[in-house]
C-alpha atoms as a PDB file:
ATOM      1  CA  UNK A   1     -14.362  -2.771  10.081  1.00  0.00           C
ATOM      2  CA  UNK A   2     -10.563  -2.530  10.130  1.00  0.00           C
ATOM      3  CA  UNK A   3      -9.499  -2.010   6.664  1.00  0.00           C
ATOM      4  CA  UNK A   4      -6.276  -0.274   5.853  1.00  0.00           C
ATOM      5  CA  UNK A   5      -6.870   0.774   2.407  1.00  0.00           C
ATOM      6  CA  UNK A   6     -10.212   1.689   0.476  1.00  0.00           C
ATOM      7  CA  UNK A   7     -10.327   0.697  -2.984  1.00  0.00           C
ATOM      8  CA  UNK A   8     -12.360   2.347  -5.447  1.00  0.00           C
ATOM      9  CA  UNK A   9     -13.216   1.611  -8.666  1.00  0.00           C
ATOM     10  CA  UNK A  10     -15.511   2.428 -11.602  1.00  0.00           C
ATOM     11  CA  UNK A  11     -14.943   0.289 -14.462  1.00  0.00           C
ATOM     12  CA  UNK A  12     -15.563  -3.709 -14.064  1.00  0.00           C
ATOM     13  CA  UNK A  13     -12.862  -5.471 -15.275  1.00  0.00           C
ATOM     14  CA  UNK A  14     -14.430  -9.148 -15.286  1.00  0.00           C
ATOM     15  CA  UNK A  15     -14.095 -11.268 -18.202  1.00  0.00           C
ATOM     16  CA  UNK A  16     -15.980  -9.520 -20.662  1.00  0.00           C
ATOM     17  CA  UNK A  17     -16.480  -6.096 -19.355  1.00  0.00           C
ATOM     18  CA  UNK A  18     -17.290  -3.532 -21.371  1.00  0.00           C
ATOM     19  CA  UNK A  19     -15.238  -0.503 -22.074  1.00  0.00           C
ATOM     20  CA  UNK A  20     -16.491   2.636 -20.805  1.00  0.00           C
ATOM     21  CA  UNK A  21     -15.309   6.241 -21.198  1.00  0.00           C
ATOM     22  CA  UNK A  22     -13.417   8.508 -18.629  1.00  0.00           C
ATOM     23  CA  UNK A  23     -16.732  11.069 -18.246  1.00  0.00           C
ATOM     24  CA  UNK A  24     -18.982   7.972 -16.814  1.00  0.00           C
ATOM     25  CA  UNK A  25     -16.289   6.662 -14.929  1.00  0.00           C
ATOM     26  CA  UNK A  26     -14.848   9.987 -12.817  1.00  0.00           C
ATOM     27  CA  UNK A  27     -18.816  10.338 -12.423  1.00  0.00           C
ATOM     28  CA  UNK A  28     -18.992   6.693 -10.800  1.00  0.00           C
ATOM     29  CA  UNK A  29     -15.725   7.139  -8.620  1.00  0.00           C
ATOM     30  CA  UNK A  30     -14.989  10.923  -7.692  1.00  0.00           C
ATOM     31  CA  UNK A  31     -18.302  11.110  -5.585  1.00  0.00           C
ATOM     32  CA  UNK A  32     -17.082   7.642  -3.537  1.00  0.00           C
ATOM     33  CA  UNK A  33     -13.965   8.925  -3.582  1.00  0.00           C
ATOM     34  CA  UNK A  34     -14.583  12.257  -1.363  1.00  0.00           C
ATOM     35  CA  UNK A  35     -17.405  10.682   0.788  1.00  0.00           C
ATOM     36  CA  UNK A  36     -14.836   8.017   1.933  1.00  0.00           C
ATOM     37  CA  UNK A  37     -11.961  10.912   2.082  1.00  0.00           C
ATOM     38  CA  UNK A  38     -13.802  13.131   4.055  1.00  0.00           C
ATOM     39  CA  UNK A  39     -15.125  10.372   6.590  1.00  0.00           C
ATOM     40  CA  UNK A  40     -11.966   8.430   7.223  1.00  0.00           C
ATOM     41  CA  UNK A  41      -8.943  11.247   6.792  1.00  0.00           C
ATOM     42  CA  UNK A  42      -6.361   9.019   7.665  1.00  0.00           C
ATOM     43  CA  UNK A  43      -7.367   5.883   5.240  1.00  0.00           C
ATOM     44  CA  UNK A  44      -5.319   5.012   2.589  1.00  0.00           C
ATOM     45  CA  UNK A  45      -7.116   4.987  -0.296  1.00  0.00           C
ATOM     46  CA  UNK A  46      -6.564   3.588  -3.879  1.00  0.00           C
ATOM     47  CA  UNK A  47      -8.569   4.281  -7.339  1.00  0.00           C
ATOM     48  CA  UNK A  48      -8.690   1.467  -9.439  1.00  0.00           C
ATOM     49  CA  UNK A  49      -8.144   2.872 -13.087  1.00  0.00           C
ATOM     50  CA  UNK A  50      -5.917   2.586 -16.172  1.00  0.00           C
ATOM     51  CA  UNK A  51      -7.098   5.983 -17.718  1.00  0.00           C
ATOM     52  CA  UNK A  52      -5.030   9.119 -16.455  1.00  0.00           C
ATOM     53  CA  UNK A  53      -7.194  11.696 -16.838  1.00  0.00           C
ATOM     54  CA  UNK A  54      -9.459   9.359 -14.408  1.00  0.00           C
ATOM     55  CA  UNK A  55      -6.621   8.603 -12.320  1.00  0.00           C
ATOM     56  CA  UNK A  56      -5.591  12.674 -11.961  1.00  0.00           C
ATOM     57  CA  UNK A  57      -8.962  13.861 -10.911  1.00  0.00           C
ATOM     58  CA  UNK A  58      -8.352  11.012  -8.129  1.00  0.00           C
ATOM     59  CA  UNK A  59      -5.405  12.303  -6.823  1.00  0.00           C
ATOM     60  CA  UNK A  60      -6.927  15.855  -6.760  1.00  0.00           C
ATOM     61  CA  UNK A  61      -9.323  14.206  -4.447  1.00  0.00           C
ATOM     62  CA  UNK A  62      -7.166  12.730  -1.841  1.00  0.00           C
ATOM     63  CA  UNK A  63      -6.268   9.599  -3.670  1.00  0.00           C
ATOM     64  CA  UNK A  64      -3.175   7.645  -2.112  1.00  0.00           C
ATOM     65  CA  UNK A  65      -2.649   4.582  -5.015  1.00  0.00           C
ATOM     66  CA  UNK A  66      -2.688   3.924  -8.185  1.00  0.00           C
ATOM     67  CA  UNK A  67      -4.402   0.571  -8.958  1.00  0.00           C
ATOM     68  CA  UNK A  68      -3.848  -0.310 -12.804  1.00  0.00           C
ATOM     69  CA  UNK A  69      -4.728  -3.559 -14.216  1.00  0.00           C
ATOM     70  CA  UNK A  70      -2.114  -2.805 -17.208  1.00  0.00           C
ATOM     71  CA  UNK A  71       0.800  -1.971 -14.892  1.00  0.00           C
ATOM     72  CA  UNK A  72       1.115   1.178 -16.293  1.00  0.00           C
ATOM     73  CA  UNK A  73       1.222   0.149 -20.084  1.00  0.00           C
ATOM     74  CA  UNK A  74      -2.258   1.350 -20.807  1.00  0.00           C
ATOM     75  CA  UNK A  75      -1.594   5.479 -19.988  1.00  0.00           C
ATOM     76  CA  UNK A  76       2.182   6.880 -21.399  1.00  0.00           C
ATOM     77  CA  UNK A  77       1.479   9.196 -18.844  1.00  0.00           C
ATOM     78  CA  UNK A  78       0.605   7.477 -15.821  1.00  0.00           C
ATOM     79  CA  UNK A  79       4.111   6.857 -14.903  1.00  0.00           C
ATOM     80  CA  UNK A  80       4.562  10.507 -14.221  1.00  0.00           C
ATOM     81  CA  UNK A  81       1.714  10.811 -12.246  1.00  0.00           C
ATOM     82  CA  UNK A  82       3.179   8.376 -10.090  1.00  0.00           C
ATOM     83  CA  UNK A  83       6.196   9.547  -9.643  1.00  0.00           C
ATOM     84  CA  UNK A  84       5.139  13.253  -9.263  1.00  0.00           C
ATOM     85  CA  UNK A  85       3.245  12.636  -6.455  1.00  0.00           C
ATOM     86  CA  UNK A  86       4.983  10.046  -4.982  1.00  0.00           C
ATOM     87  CA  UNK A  87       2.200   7.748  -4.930  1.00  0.00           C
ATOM     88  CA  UNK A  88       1.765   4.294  -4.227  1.00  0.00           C
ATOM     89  CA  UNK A  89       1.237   1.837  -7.302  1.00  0.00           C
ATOM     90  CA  UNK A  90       0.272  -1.467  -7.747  1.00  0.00           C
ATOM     91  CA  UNK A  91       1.589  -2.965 -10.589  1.00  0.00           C
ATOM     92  CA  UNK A  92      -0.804  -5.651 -11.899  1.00  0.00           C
ATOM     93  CA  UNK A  93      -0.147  -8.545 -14.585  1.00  0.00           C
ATOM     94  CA  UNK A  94      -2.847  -9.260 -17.110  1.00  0.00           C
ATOM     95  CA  UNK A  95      -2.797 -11.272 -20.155  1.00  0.00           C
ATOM     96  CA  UNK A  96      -5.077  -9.320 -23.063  1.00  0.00           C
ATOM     97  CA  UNK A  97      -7.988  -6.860 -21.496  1.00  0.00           C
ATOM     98  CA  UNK A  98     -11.288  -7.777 -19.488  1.00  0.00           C
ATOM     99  CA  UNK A  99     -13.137  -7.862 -22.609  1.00  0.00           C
ATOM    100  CA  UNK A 100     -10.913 -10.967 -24.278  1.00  0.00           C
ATOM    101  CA  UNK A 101      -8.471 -11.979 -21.127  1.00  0.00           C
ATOM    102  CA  UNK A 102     -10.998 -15.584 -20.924  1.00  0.00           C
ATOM    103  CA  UNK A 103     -10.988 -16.556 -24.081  1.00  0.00           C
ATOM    104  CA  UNK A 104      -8.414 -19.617 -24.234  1.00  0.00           C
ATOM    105  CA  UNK A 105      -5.461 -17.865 -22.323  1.00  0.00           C
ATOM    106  CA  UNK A 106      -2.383 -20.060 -23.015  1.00  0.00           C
ATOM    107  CA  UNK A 107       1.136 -20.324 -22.122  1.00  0.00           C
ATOM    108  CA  UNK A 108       3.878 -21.844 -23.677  1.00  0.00           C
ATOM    109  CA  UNK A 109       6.181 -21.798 -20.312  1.00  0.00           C
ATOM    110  CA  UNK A 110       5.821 -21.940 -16.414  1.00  0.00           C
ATOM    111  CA  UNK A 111       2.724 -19.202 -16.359  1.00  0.00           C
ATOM    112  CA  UNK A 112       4.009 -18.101 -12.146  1.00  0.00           C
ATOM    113  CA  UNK A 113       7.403 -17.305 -14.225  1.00  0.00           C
ATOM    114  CA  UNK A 114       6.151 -15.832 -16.935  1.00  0.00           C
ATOM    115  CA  UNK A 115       4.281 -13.252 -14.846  1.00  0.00           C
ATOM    116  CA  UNK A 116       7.316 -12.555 -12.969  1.00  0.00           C
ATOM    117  CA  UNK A 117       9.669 -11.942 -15.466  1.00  0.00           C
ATOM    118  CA  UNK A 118       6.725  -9.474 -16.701  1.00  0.00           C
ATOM    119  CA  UNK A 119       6.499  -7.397 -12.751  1.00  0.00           C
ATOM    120  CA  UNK A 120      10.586  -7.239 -13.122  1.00  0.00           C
ATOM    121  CA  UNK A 121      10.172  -5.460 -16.222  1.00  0.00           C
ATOM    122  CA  UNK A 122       7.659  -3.492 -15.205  1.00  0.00           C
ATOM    123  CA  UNK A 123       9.266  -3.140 -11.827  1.00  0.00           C
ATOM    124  CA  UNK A 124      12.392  -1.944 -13.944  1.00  0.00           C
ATOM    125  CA  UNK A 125      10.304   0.524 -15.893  1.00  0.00           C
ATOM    126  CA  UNK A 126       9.371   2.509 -13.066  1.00  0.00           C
ATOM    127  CA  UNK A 127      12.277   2.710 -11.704  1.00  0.00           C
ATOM    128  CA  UNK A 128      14.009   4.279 -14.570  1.00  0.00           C
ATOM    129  CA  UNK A 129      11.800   6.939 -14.138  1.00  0.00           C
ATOM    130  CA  UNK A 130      12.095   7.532 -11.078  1.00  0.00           C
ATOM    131  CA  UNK A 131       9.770   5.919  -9.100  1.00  0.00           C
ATOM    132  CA  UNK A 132      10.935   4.336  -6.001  1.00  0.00           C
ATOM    133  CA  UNK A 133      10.783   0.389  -4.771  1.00  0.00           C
ATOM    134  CA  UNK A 134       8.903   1.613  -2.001  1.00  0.00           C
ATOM    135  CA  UNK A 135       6.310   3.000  -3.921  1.00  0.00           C
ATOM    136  CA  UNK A 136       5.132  -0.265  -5.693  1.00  0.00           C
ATOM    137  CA  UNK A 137       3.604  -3.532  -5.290  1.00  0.00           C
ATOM    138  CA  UNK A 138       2.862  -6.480  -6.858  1.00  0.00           C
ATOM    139  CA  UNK A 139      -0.682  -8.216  -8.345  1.00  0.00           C
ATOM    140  CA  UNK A 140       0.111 -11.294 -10.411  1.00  0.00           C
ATOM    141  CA  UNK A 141      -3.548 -11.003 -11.557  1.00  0.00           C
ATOM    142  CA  UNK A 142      -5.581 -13.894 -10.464  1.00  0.00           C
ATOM    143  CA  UNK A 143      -8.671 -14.449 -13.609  1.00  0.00           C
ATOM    144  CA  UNK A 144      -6.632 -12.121 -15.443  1.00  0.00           C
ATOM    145  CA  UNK A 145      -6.071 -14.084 -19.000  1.00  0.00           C
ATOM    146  CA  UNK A 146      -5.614 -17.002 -16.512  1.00  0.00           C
ATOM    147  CA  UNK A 147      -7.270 -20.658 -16.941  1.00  0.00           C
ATOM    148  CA  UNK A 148      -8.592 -21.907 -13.185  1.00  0.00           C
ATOM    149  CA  UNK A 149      -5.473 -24.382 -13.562  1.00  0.00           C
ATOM    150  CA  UNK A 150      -3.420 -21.227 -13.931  1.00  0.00           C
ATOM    151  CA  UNK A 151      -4.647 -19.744 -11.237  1.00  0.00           C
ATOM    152  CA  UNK A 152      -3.929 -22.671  -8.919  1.00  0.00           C
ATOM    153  CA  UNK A 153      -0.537 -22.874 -10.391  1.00  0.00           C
ATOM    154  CA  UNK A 154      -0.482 -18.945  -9.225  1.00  0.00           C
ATOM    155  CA  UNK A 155      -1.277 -19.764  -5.709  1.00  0.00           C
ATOM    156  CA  UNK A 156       1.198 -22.414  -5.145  1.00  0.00           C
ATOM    157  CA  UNK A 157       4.169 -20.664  -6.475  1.00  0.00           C
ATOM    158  CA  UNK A 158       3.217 -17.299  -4.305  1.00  0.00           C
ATOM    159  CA  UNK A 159       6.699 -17.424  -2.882  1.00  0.00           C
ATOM    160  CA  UNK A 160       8.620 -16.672  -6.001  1.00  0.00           C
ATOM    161  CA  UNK A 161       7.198 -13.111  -6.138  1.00  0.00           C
ATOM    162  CA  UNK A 162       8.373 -12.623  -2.883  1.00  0.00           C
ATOM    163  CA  UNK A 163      11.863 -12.889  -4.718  1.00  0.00           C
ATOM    164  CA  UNK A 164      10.847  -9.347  -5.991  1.00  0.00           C
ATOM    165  CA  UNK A 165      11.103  -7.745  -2.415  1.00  0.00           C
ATOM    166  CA  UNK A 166       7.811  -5.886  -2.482  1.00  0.00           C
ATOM    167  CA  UNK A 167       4.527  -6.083  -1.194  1.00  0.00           C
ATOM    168  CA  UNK A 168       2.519  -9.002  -2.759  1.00  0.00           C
ATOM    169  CA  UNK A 169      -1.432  -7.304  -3.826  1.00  0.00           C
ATOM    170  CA  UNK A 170      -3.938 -10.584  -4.044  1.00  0.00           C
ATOM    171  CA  UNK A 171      -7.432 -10.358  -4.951  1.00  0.00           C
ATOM    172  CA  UNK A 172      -8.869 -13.897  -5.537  1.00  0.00           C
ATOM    173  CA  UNK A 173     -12.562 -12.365  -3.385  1.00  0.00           C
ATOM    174  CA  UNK A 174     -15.601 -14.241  -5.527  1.00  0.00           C
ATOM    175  CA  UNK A 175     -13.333 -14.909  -8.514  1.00  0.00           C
ATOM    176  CA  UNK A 176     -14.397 -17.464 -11.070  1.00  0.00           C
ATOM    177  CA  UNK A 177     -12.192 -19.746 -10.462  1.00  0.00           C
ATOM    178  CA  UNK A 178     -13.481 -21.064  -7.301  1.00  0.00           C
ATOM    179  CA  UNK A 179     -16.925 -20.942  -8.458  1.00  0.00           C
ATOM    180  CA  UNK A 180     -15.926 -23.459 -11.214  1.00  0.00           C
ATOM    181  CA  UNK A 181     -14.010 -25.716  -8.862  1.00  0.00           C
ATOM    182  CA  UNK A 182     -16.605 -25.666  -6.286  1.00  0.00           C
ATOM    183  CA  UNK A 183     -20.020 -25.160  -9.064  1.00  0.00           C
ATOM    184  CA  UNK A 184     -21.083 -22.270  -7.164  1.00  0.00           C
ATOM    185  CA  UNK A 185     -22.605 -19.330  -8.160  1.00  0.00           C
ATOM    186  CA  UNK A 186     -21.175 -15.479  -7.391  1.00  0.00           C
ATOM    187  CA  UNK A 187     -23.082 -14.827  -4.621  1.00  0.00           C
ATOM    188  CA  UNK A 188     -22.389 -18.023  -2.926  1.00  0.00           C
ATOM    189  CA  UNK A 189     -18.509 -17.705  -2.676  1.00  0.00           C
ATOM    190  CA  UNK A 190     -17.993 -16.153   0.687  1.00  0.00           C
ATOM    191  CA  UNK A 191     -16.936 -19.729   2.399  1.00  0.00           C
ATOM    192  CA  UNK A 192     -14.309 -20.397  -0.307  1.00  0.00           C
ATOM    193  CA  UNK A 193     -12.971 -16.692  -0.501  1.00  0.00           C
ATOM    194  CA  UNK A 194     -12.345 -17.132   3.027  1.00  0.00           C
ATOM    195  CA  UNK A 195     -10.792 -19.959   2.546  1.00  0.00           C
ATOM    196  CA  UNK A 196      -8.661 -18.892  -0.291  1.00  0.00           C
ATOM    197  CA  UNK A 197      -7.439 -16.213   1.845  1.00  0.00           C
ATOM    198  CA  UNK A 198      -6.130 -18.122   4.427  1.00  0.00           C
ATOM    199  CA  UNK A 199      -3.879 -19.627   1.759  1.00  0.00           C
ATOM    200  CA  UNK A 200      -2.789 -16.531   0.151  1.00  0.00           C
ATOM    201  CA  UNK A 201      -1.954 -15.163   3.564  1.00  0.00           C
ATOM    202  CA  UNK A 202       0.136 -18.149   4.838  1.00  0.00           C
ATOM    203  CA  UNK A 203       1.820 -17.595   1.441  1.00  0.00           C
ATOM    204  CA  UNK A 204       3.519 -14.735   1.918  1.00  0.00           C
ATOM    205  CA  UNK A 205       0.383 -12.258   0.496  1.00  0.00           C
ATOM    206  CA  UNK A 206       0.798  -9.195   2.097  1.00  0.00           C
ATOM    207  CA  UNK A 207      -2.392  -7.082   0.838  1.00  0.00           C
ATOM    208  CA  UNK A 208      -6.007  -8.844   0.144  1.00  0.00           C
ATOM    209  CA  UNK A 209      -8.241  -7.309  -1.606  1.00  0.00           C
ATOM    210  CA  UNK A 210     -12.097  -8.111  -0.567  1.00  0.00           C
ATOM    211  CA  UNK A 211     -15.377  -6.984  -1.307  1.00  0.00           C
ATOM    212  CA  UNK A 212     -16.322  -7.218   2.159  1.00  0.00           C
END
């Protein structure tokens, strides 16, 4: 339906997700992963994963991206991967992991500048080894150790991680935070995803991540 990249996952990584280990999730992802390979060739596609071994067998299999919800913090190794096979990389801020991120986040300063003084680092990182600028983007991580003020705060300062000069990754599809601002449930959320969309695009987003 027009999509330019597939994203596949197999871990959930809402607030209070469980862990689970690499075996279950290559079994979850690699099938997906060469169905949609072999039916659309020339789709990008990205695995969403901070494990390498998970993210290796993905690349093996025609993966295009890395999608890592730790920037690359989580995997020493990861950052080789990346640059070895010139792959794309989304580099993704996230305060604590899915299984604690919700419980009280707090910050002490601006959160939009905290999060961007953490992508330069991270942008930083990969560049001194090796990777190239045109190999990355950005997530600021919308419900990722975020309160919903925080994540409102987020969306109104988009423009100051276009400062950064890459492409700006948003996924705010179902999130939480409109379901608490609007008291909907999950499966209700299309009309305000939509919605939030809009505003992320006329803000300078350059990727949206959806569920459909």
């Amino acid at each position: 339906n027009g999509a330019r990249i597939i994203d596949i996952g197999g871990e959930s990584t809402r607030p209070g997700a469980t862990f689970i280990k690499e075996g279950e999730e290559l079994k979850r992802i690699i099938p997906a992963l060469i169905t949609v390979r072999k039916k659309f060739p020339k789709i990008l596609i990205s695995v969403d994963t901070y494990k390498w071994r998970v993210a290796k067998e993905a690349v093996d299999n025609g993966a295009d991206i890395i999608n890592d919800i730790t920037a690359l913090r989580y995997s020493p190794k990861m950052i080789d991967l990346v640059c070895r096979y010139k792959l794309g990389c989304i580099l993704m801020h996230a305060k604590g992991t899915p299984r604690t991120m919700q419980k009280n986040p707090h910050y002490r300063r601006d959160v939009a500048e905290v999060i961007l003084e953490f992508l330069e680092e991270r942008i930083e990182f990969c560049i001194r080894h090796k990777v190239s600028k045109e190999q990355l983007m950005v997530d600021p991580g919308i419900g990722f150790g975020k309160t919903v003020e925080d994540n409102y705060k987020i969306l109104n300062k988009l423009h100051i991680f276009k400062t950064l000069g890459l492409p700006l990754f948003l996924g705010v599809s179902r999130k939480s935070f409109l379901g608490k601002t609007l008291g909907i449930e999950v499966n209700k959320r299309e009309a305000a995803t939509i919605s939030a969309l809009v505003v992320c695009s006329l803000s300078g987003a350059d990727i949206l991540r959806v569920h459909n």
